[in-house]
N, C-alpha and C. Protein backbone atom coordinates (compact mmCIF):
# COMPACT_ATOMS: atom_id res chain seq x y z
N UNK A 1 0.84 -1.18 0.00
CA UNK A 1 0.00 0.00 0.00
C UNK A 1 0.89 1.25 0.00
N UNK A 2 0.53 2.02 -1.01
CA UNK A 2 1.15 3.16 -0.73
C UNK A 2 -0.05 4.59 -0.30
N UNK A 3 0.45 5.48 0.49
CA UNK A 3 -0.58 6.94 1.62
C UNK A 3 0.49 7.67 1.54
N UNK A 4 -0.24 8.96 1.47
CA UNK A 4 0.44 10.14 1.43
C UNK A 4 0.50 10.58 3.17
N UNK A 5 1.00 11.66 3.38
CA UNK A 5 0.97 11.66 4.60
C UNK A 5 -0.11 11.96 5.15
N UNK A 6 -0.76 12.29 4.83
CA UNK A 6 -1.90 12.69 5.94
C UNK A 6 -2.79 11.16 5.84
N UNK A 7 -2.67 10.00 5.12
CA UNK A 7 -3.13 8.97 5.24
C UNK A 7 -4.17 8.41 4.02
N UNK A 8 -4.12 9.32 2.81
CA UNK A 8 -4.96 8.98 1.94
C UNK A 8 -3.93 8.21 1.28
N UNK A 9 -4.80 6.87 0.82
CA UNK A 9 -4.22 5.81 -0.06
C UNK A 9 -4.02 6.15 -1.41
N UNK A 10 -2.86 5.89 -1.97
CA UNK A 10 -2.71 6.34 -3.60
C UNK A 10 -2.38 5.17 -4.22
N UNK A 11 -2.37 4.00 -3.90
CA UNK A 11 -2.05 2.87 -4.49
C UNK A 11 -2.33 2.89 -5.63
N UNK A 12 -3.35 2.82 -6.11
CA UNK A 12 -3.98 2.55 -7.07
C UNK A 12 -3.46 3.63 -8.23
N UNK A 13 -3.10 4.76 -7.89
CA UNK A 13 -2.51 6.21 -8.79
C UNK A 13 -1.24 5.80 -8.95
N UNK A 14 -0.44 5.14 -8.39
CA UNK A 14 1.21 4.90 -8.50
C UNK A 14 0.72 3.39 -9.47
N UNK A 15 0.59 2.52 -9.31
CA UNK A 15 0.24 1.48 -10.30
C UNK A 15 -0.21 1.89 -11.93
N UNK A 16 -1.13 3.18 -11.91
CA UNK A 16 -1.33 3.34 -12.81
C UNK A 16 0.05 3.89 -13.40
N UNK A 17 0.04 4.87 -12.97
CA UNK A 17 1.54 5.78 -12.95
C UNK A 17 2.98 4.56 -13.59
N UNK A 18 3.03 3.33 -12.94
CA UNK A 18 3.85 2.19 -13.25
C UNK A 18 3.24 2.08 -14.82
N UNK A 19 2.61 1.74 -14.72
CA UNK A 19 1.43 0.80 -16.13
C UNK A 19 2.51 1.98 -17.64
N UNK A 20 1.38 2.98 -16.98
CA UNK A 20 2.10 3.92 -17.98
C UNK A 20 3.39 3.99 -18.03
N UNK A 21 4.81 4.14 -17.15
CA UNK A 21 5.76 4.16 -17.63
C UNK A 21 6.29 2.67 -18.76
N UNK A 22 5.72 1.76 -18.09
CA UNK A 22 6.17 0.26 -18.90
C UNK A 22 5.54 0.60 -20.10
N UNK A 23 4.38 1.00 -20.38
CA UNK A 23 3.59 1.27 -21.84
C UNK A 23 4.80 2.10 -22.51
N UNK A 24 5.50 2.98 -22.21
CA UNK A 24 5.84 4.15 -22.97
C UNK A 24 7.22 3.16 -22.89
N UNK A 25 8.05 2.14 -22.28
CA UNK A 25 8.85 1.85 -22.46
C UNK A 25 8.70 0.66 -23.36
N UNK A 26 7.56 -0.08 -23.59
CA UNK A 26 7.59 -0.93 -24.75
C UNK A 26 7.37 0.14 -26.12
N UNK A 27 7.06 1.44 -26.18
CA UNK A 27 6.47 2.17 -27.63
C UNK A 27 7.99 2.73 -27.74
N UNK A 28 9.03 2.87 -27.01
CA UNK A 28 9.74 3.26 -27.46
C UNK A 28 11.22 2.67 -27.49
N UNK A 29 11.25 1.57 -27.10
CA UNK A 29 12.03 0.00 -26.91
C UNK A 29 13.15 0.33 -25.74
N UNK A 30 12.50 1.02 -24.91
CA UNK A 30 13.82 1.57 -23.58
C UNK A 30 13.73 0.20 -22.76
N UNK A 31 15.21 -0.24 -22.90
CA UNK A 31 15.67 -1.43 -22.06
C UNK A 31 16.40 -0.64 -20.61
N UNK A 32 16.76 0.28 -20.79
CA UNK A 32 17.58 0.69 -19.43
C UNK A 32 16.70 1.93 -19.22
N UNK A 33 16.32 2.07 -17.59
CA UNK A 33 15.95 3.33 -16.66
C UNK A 33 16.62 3.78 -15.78
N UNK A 34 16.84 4.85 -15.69
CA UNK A 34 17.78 5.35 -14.09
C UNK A 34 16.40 6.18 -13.50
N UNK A 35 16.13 5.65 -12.55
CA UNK A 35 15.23 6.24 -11.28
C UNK A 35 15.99 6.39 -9.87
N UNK A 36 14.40 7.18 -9.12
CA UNK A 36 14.67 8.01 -8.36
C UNK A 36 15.37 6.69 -6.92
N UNK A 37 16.11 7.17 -6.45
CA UNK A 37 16.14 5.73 -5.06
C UNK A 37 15.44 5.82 -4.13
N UNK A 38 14.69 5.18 -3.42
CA UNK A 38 14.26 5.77 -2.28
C UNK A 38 12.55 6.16 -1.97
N UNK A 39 11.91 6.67 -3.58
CA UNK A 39 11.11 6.50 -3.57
C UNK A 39 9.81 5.44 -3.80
N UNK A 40 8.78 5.50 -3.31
CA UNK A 40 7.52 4.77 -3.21
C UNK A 40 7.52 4.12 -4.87
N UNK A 41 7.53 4.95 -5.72
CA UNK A 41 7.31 4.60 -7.21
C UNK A 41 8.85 3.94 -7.63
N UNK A 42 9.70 4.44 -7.97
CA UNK A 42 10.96 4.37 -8.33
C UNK A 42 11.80 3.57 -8.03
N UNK A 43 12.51 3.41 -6.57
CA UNK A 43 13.28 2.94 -5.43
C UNK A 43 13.64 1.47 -6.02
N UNK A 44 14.70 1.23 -6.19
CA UNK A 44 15.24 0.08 -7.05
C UNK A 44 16.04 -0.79 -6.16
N UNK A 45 16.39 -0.38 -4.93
CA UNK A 45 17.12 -1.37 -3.79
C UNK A 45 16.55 -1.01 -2.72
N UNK A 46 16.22 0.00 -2.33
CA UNK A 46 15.84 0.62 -0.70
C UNK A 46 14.67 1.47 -1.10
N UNK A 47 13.77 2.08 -0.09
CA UNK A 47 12.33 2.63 0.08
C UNK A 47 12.59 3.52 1.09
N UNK A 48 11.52 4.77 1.39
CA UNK A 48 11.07 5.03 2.71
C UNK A 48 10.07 3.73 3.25
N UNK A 49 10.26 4.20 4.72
CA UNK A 49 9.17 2.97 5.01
C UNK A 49 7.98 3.52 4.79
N UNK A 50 7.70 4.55 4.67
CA UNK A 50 6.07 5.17 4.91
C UNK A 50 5.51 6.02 5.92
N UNK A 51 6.67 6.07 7.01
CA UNK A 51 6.34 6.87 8.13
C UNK A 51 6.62 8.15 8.58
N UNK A 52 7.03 8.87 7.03
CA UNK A 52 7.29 9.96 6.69
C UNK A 52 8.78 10.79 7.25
N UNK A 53 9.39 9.77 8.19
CA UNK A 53 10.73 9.76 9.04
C UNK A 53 11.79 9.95 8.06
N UNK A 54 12.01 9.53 7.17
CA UNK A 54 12.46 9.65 6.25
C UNK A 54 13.50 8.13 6.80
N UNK A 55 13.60 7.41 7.06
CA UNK A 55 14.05 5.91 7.52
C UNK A 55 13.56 4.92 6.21
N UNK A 56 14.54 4.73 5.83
CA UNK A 56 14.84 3.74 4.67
C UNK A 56 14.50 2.34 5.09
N UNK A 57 14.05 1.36 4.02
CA UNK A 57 14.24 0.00 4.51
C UNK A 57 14.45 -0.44 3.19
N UNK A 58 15.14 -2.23 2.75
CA UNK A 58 15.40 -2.86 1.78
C UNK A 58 13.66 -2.71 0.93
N UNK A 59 14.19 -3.08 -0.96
CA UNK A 59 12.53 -3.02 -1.73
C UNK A 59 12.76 -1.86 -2.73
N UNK A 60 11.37 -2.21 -3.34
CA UNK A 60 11.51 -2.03 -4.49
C UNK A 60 9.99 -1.15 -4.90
N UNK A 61 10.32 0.36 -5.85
CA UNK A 61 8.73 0.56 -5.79
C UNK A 61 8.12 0.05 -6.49
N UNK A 62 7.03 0.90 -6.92
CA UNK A 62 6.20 -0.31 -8.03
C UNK A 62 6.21 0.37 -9.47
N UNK A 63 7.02 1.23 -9.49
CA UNK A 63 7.02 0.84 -11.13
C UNK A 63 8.58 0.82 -10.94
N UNK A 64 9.43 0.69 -10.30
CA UNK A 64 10.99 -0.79 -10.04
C UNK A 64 10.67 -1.76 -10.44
N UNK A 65 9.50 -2.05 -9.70
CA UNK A 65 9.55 -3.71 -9.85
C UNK A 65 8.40 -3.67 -10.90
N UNK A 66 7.48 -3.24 -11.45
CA UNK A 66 6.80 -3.62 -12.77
C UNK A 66 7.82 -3.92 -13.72
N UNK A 67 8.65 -2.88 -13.77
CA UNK A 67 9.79 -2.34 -15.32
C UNK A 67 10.66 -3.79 -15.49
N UNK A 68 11.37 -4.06 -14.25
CA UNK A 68 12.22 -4.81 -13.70
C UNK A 68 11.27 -6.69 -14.40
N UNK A 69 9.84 -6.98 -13.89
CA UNK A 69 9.44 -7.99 -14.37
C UNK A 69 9.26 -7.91 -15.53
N UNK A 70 9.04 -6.98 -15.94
CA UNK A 70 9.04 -6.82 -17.81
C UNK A 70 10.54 -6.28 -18.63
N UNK A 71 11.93 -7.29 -17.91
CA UNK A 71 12.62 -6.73 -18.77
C UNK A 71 13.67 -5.72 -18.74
N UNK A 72 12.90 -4.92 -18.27
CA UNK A 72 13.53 -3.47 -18.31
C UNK A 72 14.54 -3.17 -17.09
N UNK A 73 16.39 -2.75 -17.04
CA UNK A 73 16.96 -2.77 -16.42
C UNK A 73 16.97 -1.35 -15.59
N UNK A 74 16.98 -1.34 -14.11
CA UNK A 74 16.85 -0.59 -13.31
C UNK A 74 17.73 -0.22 -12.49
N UNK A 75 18.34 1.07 -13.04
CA UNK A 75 18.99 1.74 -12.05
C UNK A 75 19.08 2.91 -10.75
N UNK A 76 19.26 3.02 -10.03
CA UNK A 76 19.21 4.47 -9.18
C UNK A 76 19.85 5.56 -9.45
N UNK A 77 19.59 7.16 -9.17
CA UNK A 77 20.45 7.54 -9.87
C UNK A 77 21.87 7.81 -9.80
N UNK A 78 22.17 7.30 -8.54
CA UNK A 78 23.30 6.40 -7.92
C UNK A 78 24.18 5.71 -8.70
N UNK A 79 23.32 5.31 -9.49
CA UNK A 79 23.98 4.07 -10.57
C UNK A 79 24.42 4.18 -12.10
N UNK A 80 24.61 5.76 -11.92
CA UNK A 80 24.58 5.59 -13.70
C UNK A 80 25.74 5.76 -14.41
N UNK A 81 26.57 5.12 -13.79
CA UNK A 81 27.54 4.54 -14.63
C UNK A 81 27.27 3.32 -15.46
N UNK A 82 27.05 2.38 -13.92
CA UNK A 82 26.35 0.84 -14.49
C UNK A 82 25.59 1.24 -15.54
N UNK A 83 24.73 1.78 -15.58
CA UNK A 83 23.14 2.20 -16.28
C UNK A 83 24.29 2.51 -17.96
N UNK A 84 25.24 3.63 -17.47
CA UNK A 84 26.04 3.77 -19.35
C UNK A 84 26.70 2.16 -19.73
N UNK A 85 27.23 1.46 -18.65
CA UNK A 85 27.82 0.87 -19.16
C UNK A 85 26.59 -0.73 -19.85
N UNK A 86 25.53 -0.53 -19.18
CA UNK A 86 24.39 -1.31 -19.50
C UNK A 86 24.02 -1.28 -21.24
N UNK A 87 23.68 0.10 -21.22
CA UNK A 87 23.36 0.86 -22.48
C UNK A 87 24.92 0.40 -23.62
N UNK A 88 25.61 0.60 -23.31
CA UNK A 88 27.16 0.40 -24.16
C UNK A 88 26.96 -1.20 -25.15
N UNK A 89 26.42 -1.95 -23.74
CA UNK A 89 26.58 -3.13 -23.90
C UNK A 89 25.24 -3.78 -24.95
N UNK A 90 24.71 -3.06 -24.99
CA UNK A 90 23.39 -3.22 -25.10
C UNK A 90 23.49 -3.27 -26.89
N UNK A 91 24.13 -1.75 -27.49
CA UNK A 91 24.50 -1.37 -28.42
C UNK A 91 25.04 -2.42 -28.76
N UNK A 92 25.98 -3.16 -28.93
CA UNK A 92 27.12 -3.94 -29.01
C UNK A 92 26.74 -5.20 -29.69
């Protein structure tokens, strides 16, 4: 489940939000993403937990892990070396 802070549920808006990024990454054949870390949507190794503390835990958001089951390689933006050297390879 993902809630904003004051406690309204957005689950259902971030899923969509996922849907659509994977749509736009099959129309335009993007095998590699660099996203945000950390966040609810994005977060490709670690998350907030939700308790607005800003306290990290291991996971993945949900359009990480949509992109990620369909394929699509996921980086943080932490990572974008890997992410060029992904792309390099990719070319190749």
């Amino acid at each position: 489940m993902v809630a904003e802070k004051g406690g309204v549920e957005v689950t259902d808006e971030f899923i969509t939000g996922a849907q659509v990024a994977l749509e736009l990454c099959h129309r335009f054949h993007i095998k590699v993403a660099v996203l945000a870390e950390f966040s609810p949507s994005c977060g490709s190794s670690a998350i907030y937990d939700g308790s607005f503390s800003g306290k990290k835990v291991p996971g993945m958001g949900v359009t990480a892990a949509l992109l990620r089951r369909h394929g699509v390689r996921v980086f943080s933006q932490y990572e974008v070396a890997a992410a060029d050297e992904m792309i390099r390879s990719l070319g190749e």
